[in-house]
N, C-alpha and C. Protein backbone atom coordinates (compact mmCIF):
# COMPACT_ATOMS: atom_id res chain seq x y z
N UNK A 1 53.42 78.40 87.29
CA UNK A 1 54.64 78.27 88.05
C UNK A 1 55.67 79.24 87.48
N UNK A 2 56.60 79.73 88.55
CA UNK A 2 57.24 81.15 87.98
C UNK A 2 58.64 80.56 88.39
N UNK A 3 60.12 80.31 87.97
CA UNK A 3 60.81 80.37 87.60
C UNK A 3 61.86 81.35 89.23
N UNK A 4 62.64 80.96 89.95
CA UNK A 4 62.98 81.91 90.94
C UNK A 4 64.58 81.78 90.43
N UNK A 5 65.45 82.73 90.48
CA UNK A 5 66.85 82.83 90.82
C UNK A 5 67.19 83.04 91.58
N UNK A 6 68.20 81.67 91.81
CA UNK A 6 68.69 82.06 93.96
C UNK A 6 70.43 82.40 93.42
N UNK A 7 70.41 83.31 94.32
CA UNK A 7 71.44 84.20 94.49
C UNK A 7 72.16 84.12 95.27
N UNK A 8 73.17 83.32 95.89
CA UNK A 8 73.96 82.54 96.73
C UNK A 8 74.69 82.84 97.49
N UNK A 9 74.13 83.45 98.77
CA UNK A 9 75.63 84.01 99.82
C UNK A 9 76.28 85.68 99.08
N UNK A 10 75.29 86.09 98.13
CA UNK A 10 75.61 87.76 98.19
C UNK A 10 75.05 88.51 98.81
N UNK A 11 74.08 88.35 99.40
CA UNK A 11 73.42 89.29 100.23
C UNK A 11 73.84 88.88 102.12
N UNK A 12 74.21 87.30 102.24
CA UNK A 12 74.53 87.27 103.58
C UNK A 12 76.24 87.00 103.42
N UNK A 13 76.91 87.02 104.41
CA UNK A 13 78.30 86.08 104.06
C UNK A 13 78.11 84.91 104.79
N UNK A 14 79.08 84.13 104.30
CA UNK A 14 78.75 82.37 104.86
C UNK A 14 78.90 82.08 106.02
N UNK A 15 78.64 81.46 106.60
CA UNK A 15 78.85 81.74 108.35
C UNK A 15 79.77 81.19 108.49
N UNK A 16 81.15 79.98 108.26
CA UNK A 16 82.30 79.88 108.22
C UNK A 16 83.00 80.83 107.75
N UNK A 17 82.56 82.06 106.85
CA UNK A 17 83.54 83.45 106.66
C UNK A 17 83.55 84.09 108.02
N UNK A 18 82.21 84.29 108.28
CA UNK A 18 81.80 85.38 109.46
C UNK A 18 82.88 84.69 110.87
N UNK A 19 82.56 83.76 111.32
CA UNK A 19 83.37 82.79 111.93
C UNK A 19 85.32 82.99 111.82
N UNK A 20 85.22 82.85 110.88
CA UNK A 20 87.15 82.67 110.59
C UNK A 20 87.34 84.56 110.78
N UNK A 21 86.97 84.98 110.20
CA UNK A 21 87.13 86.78 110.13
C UNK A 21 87.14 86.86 111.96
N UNK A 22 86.15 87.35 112.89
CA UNK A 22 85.47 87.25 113.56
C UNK A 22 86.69 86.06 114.82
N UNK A 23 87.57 85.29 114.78
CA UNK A 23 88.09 84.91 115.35
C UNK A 23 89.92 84.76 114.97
N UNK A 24 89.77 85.59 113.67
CA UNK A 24 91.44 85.89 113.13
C UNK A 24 91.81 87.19 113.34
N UNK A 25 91.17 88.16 114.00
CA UNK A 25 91.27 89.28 114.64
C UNK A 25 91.78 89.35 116.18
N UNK A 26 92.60 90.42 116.00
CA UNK A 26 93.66 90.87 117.10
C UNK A 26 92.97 90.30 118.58
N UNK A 27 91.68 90.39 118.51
CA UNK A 27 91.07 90.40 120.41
C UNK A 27 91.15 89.04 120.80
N UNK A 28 91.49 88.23 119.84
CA UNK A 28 91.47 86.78 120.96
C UNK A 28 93.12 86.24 120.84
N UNK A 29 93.93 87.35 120.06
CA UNK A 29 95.36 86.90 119.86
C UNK A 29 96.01 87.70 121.35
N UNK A 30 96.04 87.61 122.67
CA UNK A 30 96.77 88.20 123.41
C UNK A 30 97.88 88.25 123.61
N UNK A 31 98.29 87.16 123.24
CA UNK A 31 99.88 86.38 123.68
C UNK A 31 100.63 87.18 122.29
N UNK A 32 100.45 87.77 121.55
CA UNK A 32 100.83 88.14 120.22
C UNK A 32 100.87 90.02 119.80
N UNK A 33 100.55 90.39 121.62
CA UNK A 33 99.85 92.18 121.13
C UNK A 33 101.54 92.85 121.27
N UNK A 34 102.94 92.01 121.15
CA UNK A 34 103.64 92.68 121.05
C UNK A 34 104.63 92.38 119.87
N UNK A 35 104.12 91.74 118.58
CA UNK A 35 104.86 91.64 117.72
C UNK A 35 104.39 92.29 116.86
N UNK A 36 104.91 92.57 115.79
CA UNK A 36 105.05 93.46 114.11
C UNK A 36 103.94 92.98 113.39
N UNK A 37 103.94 93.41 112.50
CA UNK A 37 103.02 92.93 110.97
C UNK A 37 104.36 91.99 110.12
N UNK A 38 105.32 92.12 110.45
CA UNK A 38 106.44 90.57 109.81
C UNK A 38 106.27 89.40 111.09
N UNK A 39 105.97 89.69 112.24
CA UNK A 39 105.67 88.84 113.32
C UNK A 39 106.90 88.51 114.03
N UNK A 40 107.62 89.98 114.02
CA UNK A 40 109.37 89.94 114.84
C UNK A 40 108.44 90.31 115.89
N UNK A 41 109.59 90.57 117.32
CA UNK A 41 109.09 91.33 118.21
C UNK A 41 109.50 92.54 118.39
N UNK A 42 109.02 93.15 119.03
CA UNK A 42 109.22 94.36 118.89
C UNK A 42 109.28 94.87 120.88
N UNK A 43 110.18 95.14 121.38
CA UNK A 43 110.68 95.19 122.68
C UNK A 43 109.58 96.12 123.59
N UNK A 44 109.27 95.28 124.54
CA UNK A 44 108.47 96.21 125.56
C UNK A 44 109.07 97.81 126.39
N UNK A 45 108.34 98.74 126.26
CA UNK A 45 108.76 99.83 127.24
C UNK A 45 108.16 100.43 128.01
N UNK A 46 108.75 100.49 128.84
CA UNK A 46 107.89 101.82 130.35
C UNK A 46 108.77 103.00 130.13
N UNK A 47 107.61 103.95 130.28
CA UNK A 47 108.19 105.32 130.26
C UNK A 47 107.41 106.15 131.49
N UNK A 48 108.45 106.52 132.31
CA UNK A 48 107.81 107.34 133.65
C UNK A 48 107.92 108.37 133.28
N UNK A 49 107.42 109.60 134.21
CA UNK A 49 107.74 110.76 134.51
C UNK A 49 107.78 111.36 135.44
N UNK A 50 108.84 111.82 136.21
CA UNK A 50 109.17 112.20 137.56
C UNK A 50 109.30 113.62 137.82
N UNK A 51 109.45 114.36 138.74
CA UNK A 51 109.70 115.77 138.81
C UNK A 51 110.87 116.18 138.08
N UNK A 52 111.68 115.66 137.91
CA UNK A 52 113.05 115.90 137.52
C UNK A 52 113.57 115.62 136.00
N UNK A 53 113.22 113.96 135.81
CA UNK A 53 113.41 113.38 134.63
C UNK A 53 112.32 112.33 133.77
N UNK A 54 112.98 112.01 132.76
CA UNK A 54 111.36 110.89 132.02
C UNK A 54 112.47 109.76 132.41
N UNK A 55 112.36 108.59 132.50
CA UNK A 55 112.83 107.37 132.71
C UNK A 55 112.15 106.45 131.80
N UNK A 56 113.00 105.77 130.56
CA UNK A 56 112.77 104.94 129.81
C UNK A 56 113.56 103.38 130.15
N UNK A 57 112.24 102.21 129.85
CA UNK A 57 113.34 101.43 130.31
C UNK A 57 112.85 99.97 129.22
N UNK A 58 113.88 99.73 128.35
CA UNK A 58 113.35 98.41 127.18
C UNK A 58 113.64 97.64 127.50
N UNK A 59 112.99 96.52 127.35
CA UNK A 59 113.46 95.16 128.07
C UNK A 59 114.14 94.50 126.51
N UNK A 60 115.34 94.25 126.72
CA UNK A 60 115.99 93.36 125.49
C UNK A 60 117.19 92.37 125.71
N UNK A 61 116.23 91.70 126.32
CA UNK A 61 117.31 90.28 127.11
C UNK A 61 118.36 89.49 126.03
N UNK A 62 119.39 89.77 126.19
CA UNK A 62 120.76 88.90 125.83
C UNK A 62 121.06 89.59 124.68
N UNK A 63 121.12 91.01 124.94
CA UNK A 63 121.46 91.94 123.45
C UNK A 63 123.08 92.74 124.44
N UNK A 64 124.16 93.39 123.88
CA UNK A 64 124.87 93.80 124.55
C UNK A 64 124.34 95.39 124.21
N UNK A 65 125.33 96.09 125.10
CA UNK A 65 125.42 97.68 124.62
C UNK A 65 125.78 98.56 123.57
N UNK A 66 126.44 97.32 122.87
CA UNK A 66 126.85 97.88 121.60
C UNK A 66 125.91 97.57 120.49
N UNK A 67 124.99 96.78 121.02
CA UNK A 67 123.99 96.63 120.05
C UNK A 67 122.98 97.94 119.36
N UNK A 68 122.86 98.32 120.45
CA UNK A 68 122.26 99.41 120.21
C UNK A 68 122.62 100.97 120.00
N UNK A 69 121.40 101.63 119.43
CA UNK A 69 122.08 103.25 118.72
C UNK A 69 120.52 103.99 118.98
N UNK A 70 121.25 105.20 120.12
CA UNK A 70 119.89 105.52 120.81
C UNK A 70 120.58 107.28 119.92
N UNK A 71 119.47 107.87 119.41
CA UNK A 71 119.33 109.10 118.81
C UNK A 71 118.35 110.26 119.56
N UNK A 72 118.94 111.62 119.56
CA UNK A 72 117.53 112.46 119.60
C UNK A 72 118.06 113.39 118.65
N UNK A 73 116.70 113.63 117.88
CA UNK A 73 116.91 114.42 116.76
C UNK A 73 115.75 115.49 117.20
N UNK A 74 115.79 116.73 117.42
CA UNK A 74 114.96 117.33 117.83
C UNK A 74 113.89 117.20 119.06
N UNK A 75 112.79 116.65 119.06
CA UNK A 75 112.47 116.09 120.46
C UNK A 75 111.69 114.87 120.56
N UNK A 76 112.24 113.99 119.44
CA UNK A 76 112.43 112.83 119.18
C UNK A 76 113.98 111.95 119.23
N UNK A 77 113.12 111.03 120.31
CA UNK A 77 113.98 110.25 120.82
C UNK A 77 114.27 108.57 119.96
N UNK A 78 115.06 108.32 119.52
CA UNK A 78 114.86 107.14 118.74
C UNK A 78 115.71 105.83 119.69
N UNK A 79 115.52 104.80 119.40
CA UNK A 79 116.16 103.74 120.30
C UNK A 79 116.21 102.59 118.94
N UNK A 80 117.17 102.18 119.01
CA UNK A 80 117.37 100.87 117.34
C UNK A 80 118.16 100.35 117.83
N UNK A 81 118.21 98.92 117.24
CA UNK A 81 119.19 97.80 117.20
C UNK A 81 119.20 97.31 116.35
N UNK A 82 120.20 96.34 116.20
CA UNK A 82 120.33 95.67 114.52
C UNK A 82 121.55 94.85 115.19
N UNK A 83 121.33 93.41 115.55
CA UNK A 83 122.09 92.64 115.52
C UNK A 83 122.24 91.06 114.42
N UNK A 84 122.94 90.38 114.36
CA UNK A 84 123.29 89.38 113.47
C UNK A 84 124.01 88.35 114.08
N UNK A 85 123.41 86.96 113.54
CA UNK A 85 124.38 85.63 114.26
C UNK A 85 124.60 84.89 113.07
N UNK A 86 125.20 84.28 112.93
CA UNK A 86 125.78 83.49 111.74
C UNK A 86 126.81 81.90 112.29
N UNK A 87 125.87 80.98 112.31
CA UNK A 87 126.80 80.11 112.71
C UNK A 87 127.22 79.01 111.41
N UNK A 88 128.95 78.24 111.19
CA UNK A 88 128.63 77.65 109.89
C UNK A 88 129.93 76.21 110.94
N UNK A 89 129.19 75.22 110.05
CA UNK A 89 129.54 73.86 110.76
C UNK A 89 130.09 72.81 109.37
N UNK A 90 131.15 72.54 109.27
CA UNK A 90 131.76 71.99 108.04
C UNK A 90 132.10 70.42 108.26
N UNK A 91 131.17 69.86 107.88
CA UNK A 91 132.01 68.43 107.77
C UNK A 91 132.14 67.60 106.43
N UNK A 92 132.87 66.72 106.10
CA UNK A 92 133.54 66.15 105.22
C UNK A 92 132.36 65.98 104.17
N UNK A 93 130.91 65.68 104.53
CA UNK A 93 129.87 65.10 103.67
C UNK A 93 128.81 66.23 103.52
N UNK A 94 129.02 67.54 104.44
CA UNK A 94 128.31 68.67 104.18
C UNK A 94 128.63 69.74 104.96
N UNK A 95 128.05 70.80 104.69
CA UNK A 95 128.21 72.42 105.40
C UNK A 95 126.74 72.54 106.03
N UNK A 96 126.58 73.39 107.22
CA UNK A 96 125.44 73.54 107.91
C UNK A 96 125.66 74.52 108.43
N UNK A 97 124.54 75.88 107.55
CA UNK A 97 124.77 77.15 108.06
C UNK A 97 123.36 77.82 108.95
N UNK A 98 123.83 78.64 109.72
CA UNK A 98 122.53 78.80 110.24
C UNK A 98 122.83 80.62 110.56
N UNK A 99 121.57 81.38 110.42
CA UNK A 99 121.68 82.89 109.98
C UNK A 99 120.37 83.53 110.94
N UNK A 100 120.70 84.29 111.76
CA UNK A 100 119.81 85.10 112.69
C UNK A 100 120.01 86.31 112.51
N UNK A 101 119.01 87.34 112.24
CA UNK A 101 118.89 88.73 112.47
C UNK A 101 117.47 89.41 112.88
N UNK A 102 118.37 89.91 113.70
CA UNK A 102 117.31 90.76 114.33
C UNK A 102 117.15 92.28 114.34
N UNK A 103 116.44 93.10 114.39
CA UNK A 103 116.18 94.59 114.16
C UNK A 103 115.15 95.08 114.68
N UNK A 104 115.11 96.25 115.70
CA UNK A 104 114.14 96.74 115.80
C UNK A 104 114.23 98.42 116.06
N UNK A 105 113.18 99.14 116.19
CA UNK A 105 113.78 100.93 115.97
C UNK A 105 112.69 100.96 116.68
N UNK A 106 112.47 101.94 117.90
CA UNK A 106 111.24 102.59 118.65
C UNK A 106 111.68 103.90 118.82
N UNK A 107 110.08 104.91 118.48
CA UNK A 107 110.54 106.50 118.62
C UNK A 107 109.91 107.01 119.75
N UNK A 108 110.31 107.86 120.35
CA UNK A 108 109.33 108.12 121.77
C UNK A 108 109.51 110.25 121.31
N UNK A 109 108.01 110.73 121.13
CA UNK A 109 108.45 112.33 121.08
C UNK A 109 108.60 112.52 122.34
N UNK A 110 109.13 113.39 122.46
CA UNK A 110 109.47 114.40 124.05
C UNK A 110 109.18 115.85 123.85
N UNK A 111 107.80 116.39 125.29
CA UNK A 111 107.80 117.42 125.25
C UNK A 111 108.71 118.31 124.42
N UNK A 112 108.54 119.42 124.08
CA UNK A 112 109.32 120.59 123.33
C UNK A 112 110.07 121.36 123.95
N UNK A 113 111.18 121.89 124.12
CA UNK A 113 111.50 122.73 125.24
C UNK A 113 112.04 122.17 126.45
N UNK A 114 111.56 121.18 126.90
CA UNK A 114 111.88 120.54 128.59
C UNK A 114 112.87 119.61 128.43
N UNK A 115 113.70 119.18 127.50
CA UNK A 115 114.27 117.85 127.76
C UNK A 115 116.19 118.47 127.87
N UNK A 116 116.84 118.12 128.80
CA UNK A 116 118.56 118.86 128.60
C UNK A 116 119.58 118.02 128.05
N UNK A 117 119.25 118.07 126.61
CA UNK A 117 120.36 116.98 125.88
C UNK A 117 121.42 116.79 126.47
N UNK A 118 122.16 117.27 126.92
CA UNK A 118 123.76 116.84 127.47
C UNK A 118 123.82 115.97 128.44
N UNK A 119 122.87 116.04 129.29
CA UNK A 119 123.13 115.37 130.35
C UNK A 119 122.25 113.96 129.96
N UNK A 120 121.78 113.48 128.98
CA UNK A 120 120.51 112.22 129.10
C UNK A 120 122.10 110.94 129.20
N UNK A 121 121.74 109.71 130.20
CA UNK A 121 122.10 108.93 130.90
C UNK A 121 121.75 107.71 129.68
N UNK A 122 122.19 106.62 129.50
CA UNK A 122 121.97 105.32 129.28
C UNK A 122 122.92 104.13 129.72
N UNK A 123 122.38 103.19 130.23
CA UNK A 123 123.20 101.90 130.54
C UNK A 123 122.28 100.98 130.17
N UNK A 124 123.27 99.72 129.82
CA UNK A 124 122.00 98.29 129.71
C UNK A 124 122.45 97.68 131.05
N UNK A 125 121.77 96.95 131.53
CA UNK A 125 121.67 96.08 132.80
C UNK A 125 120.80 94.85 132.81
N UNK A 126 121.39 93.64 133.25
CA UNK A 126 120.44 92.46 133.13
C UNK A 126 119.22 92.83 132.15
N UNK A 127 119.44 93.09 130.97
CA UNK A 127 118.62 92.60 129.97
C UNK A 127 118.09 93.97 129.61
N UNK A 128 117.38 95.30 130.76
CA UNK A 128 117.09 96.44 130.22
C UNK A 128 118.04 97.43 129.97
N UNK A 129 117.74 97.79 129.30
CA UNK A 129 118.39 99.42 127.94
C UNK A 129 117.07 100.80 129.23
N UNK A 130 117.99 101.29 130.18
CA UNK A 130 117.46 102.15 130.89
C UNK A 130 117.97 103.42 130.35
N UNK A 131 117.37 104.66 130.56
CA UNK A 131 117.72 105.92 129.93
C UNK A 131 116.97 106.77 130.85
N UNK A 132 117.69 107.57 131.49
CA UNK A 132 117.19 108.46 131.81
C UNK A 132 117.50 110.52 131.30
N UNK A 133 116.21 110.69 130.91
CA UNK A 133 116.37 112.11 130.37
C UNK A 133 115.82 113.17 131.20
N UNK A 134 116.76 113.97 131.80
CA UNK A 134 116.52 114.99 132.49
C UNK A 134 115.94 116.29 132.04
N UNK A 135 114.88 116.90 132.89
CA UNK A 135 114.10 117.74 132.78
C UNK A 135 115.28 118.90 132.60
N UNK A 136 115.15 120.05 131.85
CA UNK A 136 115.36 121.39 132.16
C UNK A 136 114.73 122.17 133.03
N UNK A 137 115.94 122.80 134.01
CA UNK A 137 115.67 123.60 135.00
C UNK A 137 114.48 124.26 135.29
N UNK A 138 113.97 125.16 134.28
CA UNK A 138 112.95 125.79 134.27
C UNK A 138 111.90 124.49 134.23
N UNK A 139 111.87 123.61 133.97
CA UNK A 139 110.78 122.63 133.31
C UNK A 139 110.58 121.75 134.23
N UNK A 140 111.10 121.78 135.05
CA UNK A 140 110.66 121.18 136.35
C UNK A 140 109.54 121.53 137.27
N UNK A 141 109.00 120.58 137.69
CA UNK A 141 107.77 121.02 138.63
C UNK A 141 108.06 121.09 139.78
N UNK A 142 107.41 122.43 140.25
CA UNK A 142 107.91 123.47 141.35
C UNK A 142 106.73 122.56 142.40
N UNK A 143 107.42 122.77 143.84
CA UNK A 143 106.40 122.20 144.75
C UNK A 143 105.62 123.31 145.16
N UNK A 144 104.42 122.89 146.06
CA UNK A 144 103.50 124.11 146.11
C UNK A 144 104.25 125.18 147.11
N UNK A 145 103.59 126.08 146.51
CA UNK A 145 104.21 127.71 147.15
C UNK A 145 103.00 128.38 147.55
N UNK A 146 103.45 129.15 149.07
CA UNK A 146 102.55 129.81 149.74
C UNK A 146 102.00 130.93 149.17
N UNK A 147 100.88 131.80 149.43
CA UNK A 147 100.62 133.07 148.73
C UNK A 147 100.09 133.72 149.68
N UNK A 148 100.53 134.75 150.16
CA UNK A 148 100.15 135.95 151.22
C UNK A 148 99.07 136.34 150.36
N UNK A 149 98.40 136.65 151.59
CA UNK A 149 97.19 137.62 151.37
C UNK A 149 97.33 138.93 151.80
N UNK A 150 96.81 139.53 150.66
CA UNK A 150 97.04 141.05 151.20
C UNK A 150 95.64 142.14 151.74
């Protein structure tokens, strides 16, 4: 009779690992594909593109206009907020404070060349932060043009 050494779950992993791994991964979290790695949210956006201009539009319900600080630094476009609530409630037998902040920064690049800083547009409206950035003249798409034959 010979003596065996069993070697325990190093060569397979345990099938409650395989299991928990295998169902703590992003594909069955849907309701969750728009928050952070701190688990803030982080604001939805559509970005079009039209003959003329790109149209950005964030959805950030019950934020004002002053909340936000929209940048372009070269042909990067930045969009941030950083707001704060602070409520404090005093009565004779205690204080009750309560502290909200929120923050978020999204960068969008923009073609090189095509975008006409002076004129880019922003307003907030019922809840979206819309922006529209206009194409440069040249950078506009021309409609089709005839070509003689010679």
């Amino acid at each position: 009779m010979s003596l065996i050494k069993r070697n325990n779950n190093v060569d397979f992993p345990s099938i409650p690992g395989i299991f928990d791994d295998f169902f703590s991964r992003d594909l069955f979290n849907w309701g969750t594909n728009n928050f952070s790695s701190t688990r803030t949210t982080i604001p939805s956006v559509n970005v079009k593109e039209t003959a003329d201009n790109f149209e950005v539009e964030l959805a950030a319900p019950g934020m004002n206009k002053s909340d936000f600080e929209i940048t372009l630094n070269g042909n990067t476009l930045t969009i941030a907020s950083s707001k704060q609530h602070q409520d404090e409630q005093k009565n004779s037998d205690y204080t009750r404070r309560e502290f909200s902040y929120q923050s978020f920064q999204r960068s969008f690049q923009l073609p090189k060349d095509v975008v006409d800083e002076d004129k880019i547009l922003a307003r907030y409206e019922n809840g979206l932060l819309l922006l529209t950035v206009p194409k440069r003249e040249e950078a506009k798409q021309k409609g089709p043009r005839t070509i003689a034959i010679s």
